[in-house]
C-alpha atoms as a PDB file:
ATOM      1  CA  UNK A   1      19.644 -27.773 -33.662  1.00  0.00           C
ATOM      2  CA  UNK A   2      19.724 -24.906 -31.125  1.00  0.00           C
ATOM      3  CA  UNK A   3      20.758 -21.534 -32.420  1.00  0.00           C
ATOM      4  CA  UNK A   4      24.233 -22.043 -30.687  1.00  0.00           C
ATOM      5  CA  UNK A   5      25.101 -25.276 -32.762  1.00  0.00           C
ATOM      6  CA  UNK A   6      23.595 -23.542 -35.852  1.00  0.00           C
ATOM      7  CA  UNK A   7      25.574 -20.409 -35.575  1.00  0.00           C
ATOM      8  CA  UNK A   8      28.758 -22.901 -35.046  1.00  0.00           C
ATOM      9  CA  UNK A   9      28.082 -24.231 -37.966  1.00  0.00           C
ATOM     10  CA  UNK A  10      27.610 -21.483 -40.165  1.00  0.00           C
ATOM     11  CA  UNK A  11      30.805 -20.139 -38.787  1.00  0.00           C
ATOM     12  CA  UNK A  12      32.613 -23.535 -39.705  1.00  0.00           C
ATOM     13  CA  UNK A  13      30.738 -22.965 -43.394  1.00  0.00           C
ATOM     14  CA  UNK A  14      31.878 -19.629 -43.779  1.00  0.00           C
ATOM     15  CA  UNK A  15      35.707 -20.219 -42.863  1.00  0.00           C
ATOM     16  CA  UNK A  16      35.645 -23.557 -45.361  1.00  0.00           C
ATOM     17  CA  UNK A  17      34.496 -21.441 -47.871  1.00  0.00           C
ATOM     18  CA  UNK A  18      36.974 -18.722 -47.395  1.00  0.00           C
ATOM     19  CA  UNK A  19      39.507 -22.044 -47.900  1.00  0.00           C
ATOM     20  CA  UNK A  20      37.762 -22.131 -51.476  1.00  0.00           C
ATOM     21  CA  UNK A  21      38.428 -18.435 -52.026  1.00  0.00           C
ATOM     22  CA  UNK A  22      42.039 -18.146 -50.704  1.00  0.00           C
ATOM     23  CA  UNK A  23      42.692 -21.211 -52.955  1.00  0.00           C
ATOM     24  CA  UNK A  24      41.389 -18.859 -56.160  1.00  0.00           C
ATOM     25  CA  UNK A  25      38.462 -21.727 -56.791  1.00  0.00           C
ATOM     26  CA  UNK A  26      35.981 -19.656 -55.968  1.00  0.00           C
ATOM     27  CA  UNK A  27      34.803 -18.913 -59.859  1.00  0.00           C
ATOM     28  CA  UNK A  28      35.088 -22.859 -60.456  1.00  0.00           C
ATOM     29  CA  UNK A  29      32.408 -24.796 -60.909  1.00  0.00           C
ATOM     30  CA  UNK A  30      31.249 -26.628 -57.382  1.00  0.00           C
ATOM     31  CA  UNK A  31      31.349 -30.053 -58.947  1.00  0.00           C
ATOM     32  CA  UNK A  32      35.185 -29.238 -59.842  1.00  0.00           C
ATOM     33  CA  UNK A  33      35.546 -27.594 -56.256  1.00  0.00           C
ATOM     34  CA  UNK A  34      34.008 -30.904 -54.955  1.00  0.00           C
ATOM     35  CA  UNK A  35      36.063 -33.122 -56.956  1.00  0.00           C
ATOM     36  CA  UNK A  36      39.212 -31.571 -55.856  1.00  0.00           C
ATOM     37  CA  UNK A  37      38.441 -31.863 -52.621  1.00  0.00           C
ATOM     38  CA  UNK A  38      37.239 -35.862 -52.923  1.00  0.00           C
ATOM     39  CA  UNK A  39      39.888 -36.648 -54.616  1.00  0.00           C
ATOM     40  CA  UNK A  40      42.550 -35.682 -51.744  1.00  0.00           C
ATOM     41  CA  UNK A  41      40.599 -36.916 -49.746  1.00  0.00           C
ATOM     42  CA  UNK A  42      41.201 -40.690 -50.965  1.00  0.00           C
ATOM     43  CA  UNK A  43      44.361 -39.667 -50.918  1.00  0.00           C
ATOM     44  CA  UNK A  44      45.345 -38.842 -47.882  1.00  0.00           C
ATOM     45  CA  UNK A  45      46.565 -42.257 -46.403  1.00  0.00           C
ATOM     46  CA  UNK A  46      49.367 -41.119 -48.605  1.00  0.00           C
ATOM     47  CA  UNK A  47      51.400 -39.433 -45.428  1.00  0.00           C
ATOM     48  CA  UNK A  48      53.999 -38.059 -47.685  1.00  0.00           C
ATOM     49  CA  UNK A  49      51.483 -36.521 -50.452  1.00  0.00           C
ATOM     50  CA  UNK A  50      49.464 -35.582 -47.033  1.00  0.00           C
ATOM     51  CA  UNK A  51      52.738 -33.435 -45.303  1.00  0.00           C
ATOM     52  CA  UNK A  52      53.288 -31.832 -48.864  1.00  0.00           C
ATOM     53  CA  UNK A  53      49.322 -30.472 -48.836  1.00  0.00           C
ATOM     54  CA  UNK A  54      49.730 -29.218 -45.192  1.00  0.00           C
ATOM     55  CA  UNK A  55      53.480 -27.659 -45.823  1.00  0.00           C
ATOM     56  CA  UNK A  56      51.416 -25.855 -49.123  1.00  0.00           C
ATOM     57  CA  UNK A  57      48.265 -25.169 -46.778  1.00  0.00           C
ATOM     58  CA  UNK A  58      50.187 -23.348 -44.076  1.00  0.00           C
ATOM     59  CA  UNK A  59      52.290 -21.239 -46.691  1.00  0.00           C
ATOM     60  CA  UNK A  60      48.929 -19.828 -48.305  1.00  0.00           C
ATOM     61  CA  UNK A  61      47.560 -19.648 -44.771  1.00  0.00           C
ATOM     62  CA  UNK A  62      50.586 -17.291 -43.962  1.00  0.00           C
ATOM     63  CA  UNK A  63      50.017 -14.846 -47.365  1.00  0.00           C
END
């Protein structure tokens, strides 16, 4: 991986991980974290559970 891709990624590894914090799981433990986000993500051929997590998403995005 060249250091462009690299610092790319770490970039995209920070921001998920500022997801974690602005969602307060940041003192859970990382199987939890990891759960949680497993779990939605079976879920989300459910377009109407799917629109509710974005419409929640963008309001904490907005605080």
């Amino acid at each position: 991986m060249r250091k462009r891709e690299r610092s790319e990624d770490t970039r995209h590894k920070i921001e998920l991980g500022g997801l974690v914090i602005k969602a307060s799981l940041g003192d859970e433990d990382r199987a939890y974290i990891l759960g949680v986000l497993l779990t939605g993500n079976r879920r989300k051929g459910d377009a109407r559970l799917r629109e509710q997590m974005i419409k929640l998403g963008r309001e904490a995005l907005r605080q």
